[in-house]
Protein backbone atom coordinates (compact mmCIF):
# COMPACT_ATOMS: atom_id res chain seq x y z
CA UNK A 1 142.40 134.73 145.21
CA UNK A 2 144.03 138.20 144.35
CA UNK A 3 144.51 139.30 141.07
CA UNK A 4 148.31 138.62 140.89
CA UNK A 5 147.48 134.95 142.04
CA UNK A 6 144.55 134.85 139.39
CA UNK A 7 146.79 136.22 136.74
CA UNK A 8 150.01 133.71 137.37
CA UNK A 9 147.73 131.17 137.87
CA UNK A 10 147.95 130.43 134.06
CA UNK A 11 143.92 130.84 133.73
CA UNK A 12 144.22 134.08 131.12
CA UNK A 13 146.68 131.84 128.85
CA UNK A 14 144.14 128.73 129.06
CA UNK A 15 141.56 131.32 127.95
CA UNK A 16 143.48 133.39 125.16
CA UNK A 17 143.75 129.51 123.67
CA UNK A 18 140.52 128.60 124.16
CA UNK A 19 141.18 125.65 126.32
CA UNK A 20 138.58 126.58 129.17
CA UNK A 21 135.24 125.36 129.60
CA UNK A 22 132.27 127.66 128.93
CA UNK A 23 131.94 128.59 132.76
CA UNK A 24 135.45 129.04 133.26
CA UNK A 25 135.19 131.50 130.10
CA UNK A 26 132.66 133.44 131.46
CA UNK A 27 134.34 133.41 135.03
CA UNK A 28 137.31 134.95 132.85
CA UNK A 29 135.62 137.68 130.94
CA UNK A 30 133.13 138.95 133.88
CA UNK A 31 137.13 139.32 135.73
CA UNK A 32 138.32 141.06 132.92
CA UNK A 33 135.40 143.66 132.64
CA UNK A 34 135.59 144.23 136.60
CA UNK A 35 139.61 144.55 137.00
CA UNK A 36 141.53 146.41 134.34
CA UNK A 37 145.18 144.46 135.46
CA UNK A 38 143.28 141.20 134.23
CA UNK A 39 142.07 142.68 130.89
CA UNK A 40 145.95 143.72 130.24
CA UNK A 41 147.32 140.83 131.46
CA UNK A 42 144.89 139.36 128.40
CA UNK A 43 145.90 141.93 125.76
CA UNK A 44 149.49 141.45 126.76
CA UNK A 45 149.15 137.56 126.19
CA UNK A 46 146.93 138.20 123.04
CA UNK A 47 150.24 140.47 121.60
CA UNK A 48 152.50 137.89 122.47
CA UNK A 49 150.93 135.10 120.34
CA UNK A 50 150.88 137.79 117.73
CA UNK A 51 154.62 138.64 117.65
CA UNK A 52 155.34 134.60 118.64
CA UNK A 53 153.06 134.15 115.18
CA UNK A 54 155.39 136.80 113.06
CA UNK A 55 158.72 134.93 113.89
CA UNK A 56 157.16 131.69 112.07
CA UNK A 57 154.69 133.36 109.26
CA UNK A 58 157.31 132.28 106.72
CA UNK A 59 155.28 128.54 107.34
CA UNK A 60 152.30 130.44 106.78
CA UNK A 61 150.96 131.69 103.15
CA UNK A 62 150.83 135.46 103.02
CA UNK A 63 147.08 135.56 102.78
CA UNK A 64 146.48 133.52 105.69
CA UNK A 65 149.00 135.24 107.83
CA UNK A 66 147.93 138.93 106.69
CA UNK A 67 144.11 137.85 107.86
CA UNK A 68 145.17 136.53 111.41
CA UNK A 69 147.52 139.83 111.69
CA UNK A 70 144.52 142.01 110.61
CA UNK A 71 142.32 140.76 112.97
CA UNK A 72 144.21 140.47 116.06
CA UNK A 73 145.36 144.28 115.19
CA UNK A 74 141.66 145.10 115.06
CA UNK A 75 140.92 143.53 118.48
CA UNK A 76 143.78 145.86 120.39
CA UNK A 77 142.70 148.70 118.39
CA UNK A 78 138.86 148.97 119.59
CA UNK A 79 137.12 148.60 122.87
CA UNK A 80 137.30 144.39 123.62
CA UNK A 81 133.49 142.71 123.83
CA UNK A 82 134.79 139.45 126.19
CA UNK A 83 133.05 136.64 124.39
CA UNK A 84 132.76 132.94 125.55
CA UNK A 85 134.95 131.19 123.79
CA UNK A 86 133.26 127.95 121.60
CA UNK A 87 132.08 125.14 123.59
CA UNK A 88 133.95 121.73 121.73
CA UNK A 89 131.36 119.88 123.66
CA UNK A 90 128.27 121.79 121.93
CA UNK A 91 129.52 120.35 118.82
CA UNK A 92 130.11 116.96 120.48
CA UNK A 93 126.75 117.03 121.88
CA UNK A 94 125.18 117.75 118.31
CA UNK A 95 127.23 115.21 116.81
CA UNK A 96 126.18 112.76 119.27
CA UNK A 97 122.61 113.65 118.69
CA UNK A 98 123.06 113.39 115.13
CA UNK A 99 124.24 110.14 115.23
CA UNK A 100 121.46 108.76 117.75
CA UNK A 101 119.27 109.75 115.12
CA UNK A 102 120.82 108.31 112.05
CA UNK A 103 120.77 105.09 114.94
CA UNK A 104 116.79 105.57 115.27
CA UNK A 105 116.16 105.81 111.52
CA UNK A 106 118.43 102.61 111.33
CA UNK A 107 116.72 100.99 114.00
CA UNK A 108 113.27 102.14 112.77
CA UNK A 109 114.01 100.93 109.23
CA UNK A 110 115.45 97.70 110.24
CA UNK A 111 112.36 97.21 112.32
CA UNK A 112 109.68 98.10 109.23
CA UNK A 113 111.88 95.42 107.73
CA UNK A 114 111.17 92.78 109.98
CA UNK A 115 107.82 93.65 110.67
CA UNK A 116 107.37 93.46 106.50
CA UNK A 117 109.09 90.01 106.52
CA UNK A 118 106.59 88.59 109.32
CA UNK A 119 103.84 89.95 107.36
CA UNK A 120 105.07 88.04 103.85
CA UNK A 121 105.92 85.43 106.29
CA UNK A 122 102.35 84.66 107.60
CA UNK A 123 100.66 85.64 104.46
CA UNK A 124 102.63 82.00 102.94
CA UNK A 125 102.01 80.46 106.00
CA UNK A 126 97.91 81.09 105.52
CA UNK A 127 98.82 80.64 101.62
CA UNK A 128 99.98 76.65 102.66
CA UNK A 129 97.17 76.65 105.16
CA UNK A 130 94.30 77.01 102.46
CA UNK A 131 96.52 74.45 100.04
CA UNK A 132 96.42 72.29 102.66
CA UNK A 133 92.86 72.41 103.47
CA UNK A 134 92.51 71.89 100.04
CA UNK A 135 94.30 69.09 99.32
CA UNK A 136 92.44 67.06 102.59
CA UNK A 137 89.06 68.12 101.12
CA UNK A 138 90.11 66.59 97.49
CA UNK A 139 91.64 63.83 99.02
CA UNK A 140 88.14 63.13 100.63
CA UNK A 141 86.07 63.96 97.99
CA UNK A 142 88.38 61.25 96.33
CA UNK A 143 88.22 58.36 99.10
CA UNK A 144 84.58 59.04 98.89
CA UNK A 145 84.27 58.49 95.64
CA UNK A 146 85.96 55.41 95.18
CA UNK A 147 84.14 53.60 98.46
CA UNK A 148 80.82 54.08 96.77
CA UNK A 149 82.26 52.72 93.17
CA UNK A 150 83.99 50.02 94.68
CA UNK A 151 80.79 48.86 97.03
CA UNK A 152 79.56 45.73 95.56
CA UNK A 153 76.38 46.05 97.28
CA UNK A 154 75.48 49.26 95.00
CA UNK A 155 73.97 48.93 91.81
CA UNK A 156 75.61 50.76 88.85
CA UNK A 157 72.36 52.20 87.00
CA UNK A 158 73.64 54.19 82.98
CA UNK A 159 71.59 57.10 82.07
CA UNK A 160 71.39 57.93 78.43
CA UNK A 161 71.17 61.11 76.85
CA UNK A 162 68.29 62.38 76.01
CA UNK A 163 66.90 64.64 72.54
CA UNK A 164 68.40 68.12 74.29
CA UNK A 165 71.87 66.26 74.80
CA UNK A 166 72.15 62.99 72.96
CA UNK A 167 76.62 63.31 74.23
CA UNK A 168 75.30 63.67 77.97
CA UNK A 169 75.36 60.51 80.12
CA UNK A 170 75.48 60.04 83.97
CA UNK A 171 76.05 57.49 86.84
CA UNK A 172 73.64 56.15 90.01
CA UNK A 173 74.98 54.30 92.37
CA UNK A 174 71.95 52.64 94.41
CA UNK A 175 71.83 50.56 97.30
CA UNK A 176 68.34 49.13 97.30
CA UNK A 177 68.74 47.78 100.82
CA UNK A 178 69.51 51.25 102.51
CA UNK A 179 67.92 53.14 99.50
CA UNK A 180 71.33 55.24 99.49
CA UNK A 181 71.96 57.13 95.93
CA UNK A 182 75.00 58.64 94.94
CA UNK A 183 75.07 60.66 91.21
CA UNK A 184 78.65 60.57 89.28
CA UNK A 185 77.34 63.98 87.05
CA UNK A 186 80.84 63.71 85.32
CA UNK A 187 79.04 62.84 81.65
CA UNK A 188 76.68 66.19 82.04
CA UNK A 189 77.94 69.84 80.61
CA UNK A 190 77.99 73.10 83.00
CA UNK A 191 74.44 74.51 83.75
CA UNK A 192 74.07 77.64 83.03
CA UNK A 193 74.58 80.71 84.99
CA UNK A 194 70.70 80.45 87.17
CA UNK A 195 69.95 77.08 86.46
CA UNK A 196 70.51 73.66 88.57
CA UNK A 197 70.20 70.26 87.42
CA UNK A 198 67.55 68.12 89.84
CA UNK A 199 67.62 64.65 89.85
CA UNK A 200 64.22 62.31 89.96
CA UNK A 201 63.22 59.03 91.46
CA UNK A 202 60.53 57.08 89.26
CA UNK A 203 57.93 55.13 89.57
CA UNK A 204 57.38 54.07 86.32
CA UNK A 205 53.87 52.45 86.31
CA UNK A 206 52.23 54.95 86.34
CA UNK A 207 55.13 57.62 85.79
CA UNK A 208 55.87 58.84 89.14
CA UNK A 209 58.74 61.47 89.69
CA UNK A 210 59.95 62.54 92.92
CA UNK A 211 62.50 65.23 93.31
CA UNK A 212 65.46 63.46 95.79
CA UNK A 213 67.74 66.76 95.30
CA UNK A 214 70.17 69.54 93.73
CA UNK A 215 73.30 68.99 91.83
CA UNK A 216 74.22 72.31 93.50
CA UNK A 217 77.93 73.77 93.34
CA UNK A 218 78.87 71.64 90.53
CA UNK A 219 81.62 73.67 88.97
CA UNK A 220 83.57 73.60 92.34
CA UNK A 221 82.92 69.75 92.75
CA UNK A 222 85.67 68.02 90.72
CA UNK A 223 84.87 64.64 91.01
CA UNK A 224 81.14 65.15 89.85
CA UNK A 225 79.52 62.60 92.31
CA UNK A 226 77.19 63.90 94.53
CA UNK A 227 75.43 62.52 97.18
CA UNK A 228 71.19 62.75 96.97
CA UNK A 229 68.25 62.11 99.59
CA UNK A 230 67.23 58.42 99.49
CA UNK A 231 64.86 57.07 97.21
CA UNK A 232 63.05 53.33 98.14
CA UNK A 233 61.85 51.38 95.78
CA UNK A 234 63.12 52.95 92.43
CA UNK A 235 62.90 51.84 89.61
CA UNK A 236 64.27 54.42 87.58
CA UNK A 237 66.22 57.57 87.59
CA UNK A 238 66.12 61.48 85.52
CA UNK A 239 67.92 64.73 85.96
CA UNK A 240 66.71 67.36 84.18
CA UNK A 241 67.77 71.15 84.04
CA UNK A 242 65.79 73.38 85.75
CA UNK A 243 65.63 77.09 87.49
CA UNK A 244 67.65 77.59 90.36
CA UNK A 245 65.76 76.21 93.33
CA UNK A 246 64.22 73.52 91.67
CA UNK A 247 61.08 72.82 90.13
CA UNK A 248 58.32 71.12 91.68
CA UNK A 249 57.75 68.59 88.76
CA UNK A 250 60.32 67.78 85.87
CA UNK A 251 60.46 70.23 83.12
CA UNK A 252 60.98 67.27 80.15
CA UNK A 253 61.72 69.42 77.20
CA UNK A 254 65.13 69.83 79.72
CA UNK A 255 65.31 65.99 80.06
CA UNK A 256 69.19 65.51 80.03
CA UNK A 257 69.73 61.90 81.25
CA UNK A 258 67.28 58.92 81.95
CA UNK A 259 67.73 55.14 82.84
CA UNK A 260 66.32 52.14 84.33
CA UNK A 261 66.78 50.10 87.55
């Protein structure tokens, strides 16, 4: 293309308005610094917006107009530096990028949401787990308890308190056929912290103890009955408070509860 063609070909009044595209602006100022008809063909366009602008200033204020004037005057009066003109789709692009960001932190935040809600989620769902559990073991503990009161073939033995405790009592349940003893501990206070109460077999002629177990974890057990090794031929029944671990014979000035087959 010639530089008459190039010049009607209405690329130099795209430019001068800033309509091109960042190549095309370039591809108009490296024309303009090679041929000098192109550059005048620019400045000539350039002066013609500038008188076109004078006709209608009166719709402009005075300041605004005088600052447009100015610089355009300056332009014709020095040596002209071709300059891309601004890319609209830079800003685009940042704008764009901007906004996939503010969609990332949306995203991300949305998703430390959910992730925070799962969390909460399973931490009830583990909460209703243990009540659960819970509530089976009680209702166990509770079955238990009444099958051995309500078993006709057991024999209901009363201890008595004894000079430590005179307001302590306590239960045995014995079944002399199997030998079976269960301990309803309900009448007895808390041991203290490092000692156990231990409950005793007798013999009774002579006197004849024999350890048959630990009332261990009795705090935790709320129904206080507790289920000791077997113990033929009884014919009567102590708990006493010892250290924790047991003793291997009673220690009687800790006698708490005593009673006869």
């Amino acid at each position: 293309m010639d530089t008459q063609d190039y010049i009607s070909s209405g690329m130099l009044e795209l430019y001068v308005y800033g309509l091109l595209s960042d190549a095309e602006n370039l591809e108009v100022a490296e024309m303009a610094k090679k041929n000098p008809e192109v550059e005048a063909e620019i400045l000539s366009i350039e002066k013609s917006i500038l008188n076109l602008s004078t006709s209608f200033s009166p719709f402009l204020s005075s300041e605004n107009f005088a600052k447009i004037k100015a610089k355009l005057e300056i332009k014709h009066a020095n040596v002209i530096q071709m300059q891309p003109k601004s890319n609209v789709l830079m800003y685009v692009g940042w704008a764009a990028a901007v906004l996939l960001l503010i969609g990332f932190g949306y995203q991300y935040n949305k998703s430390a949401q959910t992730t925070e809600q799962v969390v909460v989620m399973e931490n009830e769902k583990s909460k209703l787990q243990e009540a659960l559990v819970t509530s089976e073991i009680k209702n166990k503990q509770t079955q238990d308890a009444l099958t051995i009161i309500r078993d006709d073939k057991n024999t209901v033995i009363n201890l008595g308190g004894q000079a430590i405790s005179p307001q302590s009592f306590a239960k045995v349940y014995y079944n002399k056929q199997t030998a079976t003893v269960y301990v309803d501990a309900a009448g007895l206070p808390e041991p203290p912290e490092g000692k156990v109460y231990q409950v005793w077999a007798l013999k009774l002629n002579p006197l004849t103890p024999t350890s048959i177990g630990l009332l261990e974890n009795f705090t935790a057990d709320n129904h206080k009955i507790f289920t000791v090794d077997k113990a033929a031929g009884a014919e009567g029944f102590g708990i006493t408070l010892e250290p924790a671990g047991g003793s291997q014979s009673p220690t009687m000035e800790q006698l708490y509860a005593l009673g006869k087959v």
